[in-house]
PDB file of N, CA and C in Angstrom:
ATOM      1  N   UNK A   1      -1.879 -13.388   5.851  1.00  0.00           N
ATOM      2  CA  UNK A   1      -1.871 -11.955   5.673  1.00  0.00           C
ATOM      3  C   UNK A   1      -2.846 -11.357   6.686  1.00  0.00           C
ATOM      4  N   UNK A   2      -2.293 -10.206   7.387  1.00  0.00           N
ATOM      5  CA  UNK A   2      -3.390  -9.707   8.785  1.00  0.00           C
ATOM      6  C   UNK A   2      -4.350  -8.921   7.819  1.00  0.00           C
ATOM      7  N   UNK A   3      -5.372  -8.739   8.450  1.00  0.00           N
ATOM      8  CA  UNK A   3      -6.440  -7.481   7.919  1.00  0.00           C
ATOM      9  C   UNK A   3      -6.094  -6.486   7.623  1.00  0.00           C
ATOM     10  N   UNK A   4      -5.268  -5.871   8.311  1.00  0.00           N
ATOM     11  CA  UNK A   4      -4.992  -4.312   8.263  1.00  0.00           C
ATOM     12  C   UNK A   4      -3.973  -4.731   6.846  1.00  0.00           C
ATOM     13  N   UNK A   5      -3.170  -5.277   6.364  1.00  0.00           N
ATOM     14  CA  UNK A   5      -2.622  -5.629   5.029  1.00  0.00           C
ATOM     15  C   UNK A   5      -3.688  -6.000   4.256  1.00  0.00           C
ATOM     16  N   UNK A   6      -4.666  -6.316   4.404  1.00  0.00           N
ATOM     17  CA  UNK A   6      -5.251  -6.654   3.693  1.00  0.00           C
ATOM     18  C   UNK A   6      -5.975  -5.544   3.154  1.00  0.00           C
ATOM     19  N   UNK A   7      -6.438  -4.580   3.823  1.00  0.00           N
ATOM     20  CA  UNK A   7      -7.498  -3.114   4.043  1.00  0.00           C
ATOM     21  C   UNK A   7      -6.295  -2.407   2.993  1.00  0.00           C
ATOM     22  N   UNK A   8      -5.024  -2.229   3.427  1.00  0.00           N
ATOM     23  CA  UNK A   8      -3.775  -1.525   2.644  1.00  0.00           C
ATOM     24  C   UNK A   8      -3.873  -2.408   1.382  1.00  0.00           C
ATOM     25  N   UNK A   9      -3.962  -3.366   1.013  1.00  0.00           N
ATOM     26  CA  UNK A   9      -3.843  -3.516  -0.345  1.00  0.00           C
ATOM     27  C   UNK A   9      -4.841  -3.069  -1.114  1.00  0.00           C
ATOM     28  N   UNK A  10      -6.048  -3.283  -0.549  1.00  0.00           N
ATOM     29  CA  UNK A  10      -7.204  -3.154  -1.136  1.00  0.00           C
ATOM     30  C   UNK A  10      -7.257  -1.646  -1.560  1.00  0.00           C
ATOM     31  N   UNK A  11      -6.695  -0.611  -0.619  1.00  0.00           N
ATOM     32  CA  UNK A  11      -6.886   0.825  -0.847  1.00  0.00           C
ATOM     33  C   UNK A  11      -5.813   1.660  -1.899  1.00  0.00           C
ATOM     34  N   UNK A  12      -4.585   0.684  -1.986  1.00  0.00           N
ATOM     35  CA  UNK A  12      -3.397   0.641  -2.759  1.00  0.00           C
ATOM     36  C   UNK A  12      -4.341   0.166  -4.198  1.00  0.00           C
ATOM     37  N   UNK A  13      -4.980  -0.776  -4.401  1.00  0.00           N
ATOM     38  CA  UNK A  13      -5.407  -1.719  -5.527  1.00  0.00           C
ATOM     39  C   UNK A  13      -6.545  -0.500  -6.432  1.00  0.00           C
ATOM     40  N   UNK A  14      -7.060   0.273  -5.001  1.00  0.00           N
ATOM     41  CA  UNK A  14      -8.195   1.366  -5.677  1.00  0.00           C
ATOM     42  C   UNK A  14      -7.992   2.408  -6.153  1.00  0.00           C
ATOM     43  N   UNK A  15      -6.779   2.723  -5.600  1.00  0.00           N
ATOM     44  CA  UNK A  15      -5.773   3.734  -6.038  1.00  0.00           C
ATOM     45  C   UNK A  15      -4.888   3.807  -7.386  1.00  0.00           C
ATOM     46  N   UNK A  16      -4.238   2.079  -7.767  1.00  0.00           N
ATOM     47  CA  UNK A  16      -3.722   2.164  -8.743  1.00  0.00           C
ATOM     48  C   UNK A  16      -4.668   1.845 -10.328  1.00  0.00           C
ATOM     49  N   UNK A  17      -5.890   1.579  -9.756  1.00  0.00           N
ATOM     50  CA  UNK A  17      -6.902   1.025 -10.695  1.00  0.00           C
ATOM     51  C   UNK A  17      -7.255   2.084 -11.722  1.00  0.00           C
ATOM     52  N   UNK A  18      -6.906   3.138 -11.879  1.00  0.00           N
ATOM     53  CA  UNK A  18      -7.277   4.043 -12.904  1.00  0.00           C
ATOM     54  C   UNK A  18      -6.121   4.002 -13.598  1.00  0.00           C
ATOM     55  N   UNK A  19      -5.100   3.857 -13.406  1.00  0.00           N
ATOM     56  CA  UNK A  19      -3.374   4.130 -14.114  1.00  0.00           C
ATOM     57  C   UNK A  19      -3.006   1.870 -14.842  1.00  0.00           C
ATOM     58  N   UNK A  20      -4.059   1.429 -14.721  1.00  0.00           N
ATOM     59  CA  UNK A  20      -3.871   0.013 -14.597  1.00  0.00           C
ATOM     60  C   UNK A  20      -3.265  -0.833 -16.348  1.00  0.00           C
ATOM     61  N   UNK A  21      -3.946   0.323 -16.555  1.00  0.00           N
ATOM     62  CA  UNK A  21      -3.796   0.320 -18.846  1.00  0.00           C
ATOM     63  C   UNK A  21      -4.196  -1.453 -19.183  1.00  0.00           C
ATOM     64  N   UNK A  22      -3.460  -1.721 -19.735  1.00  0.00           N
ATOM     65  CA  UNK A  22      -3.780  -3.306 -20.291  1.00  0.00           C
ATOM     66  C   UNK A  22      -3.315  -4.072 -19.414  1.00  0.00           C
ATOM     67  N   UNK A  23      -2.898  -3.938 -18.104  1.00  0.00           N
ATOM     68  CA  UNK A  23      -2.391  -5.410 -17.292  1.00  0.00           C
ATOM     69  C   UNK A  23      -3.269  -6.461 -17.119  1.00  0.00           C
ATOM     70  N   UNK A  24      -2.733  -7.666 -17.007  1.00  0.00           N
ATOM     71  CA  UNK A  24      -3.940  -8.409 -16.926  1.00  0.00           C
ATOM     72  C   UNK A  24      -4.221  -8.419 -15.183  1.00  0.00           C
ATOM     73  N   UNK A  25      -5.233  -9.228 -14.799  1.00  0.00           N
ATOM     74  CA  UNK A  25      -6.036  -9.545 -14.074  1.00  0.00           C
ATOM     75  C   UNK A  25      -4.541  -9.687 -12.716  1.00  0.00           C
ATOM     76  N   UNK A  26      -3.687 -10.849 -12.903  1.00  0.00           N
ATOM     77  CA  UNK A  26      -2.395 -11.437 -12.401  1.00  0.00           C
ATOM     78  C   UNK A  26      -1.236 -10.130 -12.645  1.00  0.00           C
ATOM     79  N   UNK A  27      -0.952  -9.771 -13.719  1.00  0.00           N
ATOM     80  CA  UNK A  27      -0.085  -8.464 -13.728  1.00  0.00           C
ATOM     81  C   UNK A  27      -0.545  -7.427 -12.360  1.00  0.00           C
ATOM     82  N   UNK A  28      -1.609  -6.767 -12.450  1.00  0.00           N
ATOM     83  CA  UNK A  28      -2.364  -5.530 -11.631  1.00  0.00           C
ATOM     84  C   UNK A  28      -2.122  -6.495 -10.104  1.00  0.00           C
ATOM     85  N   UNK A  29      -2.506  -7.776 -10.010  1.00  0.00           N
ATOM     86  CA  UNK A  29      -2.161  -8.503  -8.540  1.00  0.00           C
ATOM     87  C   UNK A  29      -0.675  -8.288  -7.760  1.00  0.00           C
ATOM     88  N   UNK A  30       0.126  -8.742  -8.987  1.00  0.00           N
ATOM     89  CA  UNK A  30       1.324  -8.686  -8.695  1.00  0.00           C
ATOM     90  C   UNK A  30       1.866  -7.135  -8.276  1.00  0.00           C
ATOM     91  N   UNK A  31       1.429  -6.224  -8.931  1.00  0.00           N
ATOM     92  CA  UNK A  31       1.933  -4.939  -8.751  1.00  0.00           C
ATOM     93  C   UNK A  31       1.297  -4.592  -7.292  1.00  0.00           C
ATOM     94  N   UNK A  32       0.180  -4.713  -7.272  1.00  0.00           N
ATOM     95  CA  UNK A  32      -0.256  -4.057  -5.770  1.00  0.00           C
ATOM     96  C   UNK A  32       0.327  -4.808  -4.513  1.00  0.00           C
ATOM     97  N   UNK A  33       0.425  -5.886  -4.852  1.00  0.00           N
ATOM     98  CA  UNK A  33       1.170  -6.923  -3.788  1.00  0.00           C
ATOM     99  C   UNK A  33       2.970  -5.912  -3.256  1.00  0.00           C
ATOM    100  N   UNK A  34       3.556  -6.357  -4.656  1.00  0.00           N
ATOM    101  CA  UNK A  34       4.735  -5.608  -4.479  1.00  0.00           C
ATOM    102  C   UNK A  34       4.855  -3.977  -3.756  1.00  0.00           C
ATOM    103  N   UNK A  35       3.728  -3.262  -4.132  1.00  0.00           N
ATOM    104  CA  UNK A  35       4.012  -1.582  -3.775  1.00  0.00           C
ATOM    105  C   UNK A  35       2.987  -1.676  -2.316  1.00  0.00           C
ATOM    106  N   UNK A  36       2.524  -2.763  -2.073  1.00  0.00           N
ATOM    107  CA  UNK A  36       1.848  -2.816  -0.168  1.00  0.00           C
ATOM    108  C   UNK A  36       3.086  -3.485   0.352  1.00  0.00           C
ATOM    109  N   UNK A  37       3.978  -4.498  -0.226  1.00  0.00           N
ATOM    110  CA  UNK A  37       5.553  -5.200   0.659  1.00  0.00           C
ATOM    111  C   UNK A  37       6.184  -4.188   0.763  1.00  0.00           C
ATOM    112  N   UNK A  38       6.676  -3.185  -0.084  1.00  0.00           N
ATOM    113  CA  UNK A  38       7.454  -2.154   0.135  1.00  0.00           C
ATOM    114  C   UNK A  38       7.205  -1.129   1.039  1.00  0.00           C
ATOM    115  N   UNK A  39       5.703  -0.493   1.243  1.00  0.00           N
ATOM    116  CA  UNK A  39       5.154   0.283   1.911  1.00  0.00           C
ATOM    117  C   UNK A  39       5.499  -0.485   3.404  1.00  0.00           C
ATOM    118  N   UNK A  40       4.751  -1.783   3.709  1.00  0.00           N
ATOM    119  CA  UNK A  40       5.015  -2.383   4.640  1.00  0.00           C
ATOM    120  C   UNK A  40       6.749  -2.050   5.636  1.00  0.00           C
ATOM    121  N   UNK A  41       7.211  -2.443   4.217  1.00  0.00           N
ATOM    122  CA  UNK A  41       8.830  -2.434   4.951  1.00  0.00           C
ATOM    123  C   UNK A  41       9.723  -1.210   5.182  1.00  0.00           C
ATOM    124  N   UNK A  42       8.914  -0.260   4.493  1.00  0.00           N
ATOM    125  CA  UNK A  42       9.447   1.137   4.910  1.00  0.00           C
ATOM    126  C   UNK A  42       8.880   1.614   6.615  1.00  0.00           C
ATOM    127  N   UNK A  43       7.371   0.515   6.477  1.00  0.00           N
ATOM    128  CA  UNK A  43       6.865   1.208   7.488  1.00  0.00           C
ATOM    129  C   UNK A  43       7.552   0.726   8.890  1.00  0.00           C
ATOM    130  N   UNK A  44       8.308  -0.440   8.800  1.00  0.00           N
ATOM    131  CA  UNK A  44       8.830  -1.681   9.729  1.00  0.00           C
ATOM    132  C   UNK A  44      10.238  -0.797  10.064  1.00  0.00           C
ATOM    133  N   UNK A  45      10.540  -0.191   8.688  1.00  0.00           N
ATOM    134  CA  UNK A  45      12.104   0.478   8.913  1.00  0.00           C
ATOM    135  C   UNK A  45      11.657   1.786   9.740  1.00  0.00           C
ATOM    136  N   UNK A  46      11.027   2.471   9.468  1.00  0.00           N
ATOM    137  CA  UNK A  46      10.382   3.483  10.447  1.00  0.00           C
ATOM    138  C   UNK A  46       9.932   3.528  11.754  1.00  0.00           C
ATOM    139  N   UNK A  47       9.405   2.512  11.804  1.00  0.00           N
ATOM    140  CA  UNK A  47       9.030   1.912  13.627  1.00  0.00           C
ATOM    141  C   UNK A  47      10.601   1.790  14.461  1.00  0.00           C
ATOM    142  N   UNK A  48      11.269   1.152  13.749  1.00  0.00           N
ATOM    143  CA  UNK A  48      12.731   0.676  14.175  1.00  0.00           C
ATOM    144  C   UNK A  48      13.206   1.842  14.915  1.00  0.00           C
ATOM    145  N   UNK A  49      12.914   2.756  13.907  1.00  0.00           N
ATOM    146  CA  UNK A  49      13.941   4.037  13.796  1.00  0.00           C
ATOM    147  C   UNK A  49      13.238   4.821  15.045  1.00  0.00           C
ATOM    148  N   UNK A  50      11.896   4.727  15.466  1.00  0.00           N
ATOM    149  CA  UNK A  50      11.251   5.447  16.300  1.00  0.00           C
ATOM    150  C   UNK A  50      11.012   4.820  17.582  1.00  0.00           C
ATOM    151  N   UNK A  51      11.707   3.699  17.960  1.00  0.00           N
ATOM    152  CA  UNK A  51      12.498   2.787  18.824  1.00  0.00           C
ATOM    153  C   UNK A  51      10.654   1.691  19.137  1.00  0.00           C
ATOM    154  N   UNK A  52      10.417   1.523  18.070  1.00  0.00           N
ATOM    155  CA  UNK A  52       9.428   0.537  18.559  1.00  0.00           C
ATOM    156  C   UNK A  52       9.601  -0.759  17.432  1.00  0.00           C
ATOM    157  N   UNK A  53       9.187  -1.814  18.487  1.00  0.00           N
ATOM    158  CA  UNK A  53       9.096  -3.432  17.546  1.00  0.00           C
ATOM    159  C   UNK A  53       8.555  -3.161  16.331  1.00  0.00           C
ATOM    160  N   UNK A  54       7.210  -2.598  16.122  1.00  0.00           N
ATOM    161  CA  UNK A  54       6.247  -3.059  15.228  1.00  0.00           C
ATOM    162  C   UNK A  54       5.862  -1.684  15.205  1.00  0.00           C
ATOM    163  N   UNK A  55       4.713  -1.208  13.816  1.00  0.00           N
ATOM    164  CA  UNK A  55       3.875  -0.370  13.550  1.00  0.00           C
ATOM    165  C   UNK A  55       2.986   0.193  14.400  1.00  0.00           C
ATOM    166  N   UNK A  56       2.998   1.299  14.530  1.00  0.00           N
ATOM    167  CA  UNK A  56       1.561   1.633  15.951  1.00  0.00           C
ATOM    168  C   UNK A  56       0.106   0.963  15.412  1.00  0.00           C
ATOM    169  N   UNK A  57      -0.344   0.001  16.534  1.00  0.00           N
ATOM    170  CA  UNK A  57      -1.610  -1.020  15.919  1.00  0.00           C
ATOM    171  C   UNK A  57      -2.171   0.006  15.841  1.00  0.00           C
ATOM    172  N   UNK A  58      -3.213  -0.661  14.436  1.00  0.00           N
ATOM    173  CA  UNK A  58      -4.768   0.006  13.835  1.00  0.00           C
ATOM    174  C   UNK A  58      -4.404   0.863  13.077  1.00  0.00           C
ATOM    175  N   UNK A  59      -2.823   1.178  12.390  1.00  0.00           N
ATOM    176  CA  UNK A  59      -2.728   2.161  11.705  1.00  0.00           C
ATOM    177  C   UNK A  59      -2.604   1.661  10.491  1.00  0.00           C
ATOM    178  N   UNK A  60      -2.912   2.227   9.378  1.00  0.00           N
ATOM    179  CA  UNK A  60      -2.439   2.401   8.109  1.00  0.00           C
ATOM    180  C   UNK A  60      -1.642   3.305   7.855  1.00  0.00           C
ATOM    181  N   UNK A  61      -0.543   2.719   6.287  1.00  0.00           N
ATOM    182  CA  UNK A  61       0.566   4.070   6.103  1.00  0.00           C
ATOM    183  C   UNK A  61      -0.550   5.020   5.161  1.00  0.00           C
ATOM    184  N   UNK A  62      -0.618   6.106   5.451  1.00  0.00           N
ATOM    185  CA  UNK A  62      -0.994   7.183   4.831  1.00  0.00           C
ATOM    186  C   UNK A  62      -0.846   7.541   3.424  1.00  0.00           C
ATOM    187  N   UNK A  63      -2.362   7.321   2.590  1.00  0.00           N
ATOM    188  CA  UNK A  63      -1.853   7.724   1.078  1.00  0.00           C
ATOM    189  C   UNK A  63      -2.614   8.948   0.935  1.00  0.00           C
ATOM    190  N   UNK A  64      -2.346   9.600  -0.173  1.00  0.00           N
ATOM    191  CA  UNK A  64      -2.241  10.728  -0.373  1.00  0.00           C
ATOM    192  C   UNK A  64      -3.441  10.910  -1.197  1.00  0.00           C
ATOM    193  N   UNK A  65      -4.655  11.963  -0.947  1.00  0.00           N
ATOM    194  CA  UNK A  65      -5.980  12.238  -2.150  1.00  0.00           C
ATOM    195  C   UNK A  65      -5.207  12.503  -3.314  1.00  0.00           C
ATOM    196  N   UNK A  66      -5.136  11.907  -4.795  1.00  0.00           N
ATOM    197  CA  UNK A  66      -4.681  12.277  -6.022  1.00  0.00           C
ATOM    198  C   UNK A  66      -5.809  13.674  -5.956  1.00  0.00           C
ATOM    199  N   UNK A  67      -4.877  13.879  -7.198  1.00  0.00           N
ATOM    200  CA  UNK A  67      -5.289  15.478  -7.358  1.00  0.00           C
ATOM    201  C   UNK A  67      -6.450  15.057  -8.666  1.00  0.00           C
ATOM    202  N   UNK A  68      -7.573  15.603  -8.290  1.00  0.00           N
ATOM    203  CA  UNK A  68      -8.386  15.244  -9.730  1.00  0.00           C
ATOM    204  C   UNK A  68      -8.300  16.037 -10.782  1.00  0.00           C
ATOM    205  N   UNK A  69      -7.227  16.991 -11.030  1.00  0.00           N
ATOM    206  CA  UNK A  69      -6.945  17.547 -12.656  1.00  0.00           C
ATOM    207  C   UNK A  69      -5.705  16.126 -12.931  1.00  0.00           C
ATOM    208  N   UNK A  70      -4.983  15.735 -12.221  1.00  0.00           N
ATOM    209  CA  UNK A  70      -3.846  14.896 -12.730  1.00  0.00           C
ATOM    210  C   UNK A  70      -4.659  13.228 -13.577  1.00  0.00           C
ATOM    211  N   UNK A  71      -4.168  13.654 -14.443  1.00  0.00           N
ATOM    212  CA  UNK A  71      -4.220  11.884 -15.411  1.00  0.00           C
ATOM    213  C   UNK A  71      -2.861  11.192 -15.129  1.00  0.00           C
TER     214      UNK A  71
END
């Protein structure tokens, strides 16, 4: 796994950590894994589309500040 996936999970993992309820330890793994592969592959389908091999290096896909009235 490169760094920059690794930095994206980690920021994905900090993100979903308030909404996490009773998952265990392996549940919450599995989920962030899955919603950084998907992000990944949207981002791979997007490069395609913008006629390049790969992701522009050093980038991350862009998440969004939650809104702090939203639970």
């Amino acid at each position: 796994m490169s760094d920059r996936f690794e930095r994206f999970s980690a920021a994905i993992a900090e993100r979903l950590e308030r909404v996490r309820g009773g998952m265990t330890d392996a549940e919450f793994a599995r989920l962030v894994a899955d919603v950084a592969e998907v992000a990944r592959r949207f981002e791979e389908i997007d490069a395609r589309e913008r006629g390049r091999s790969t992701p522009m290096p050093g980038t991350l896909p862009a998440l969004r500040k939650p809104d702090a009235t939203a639970t």
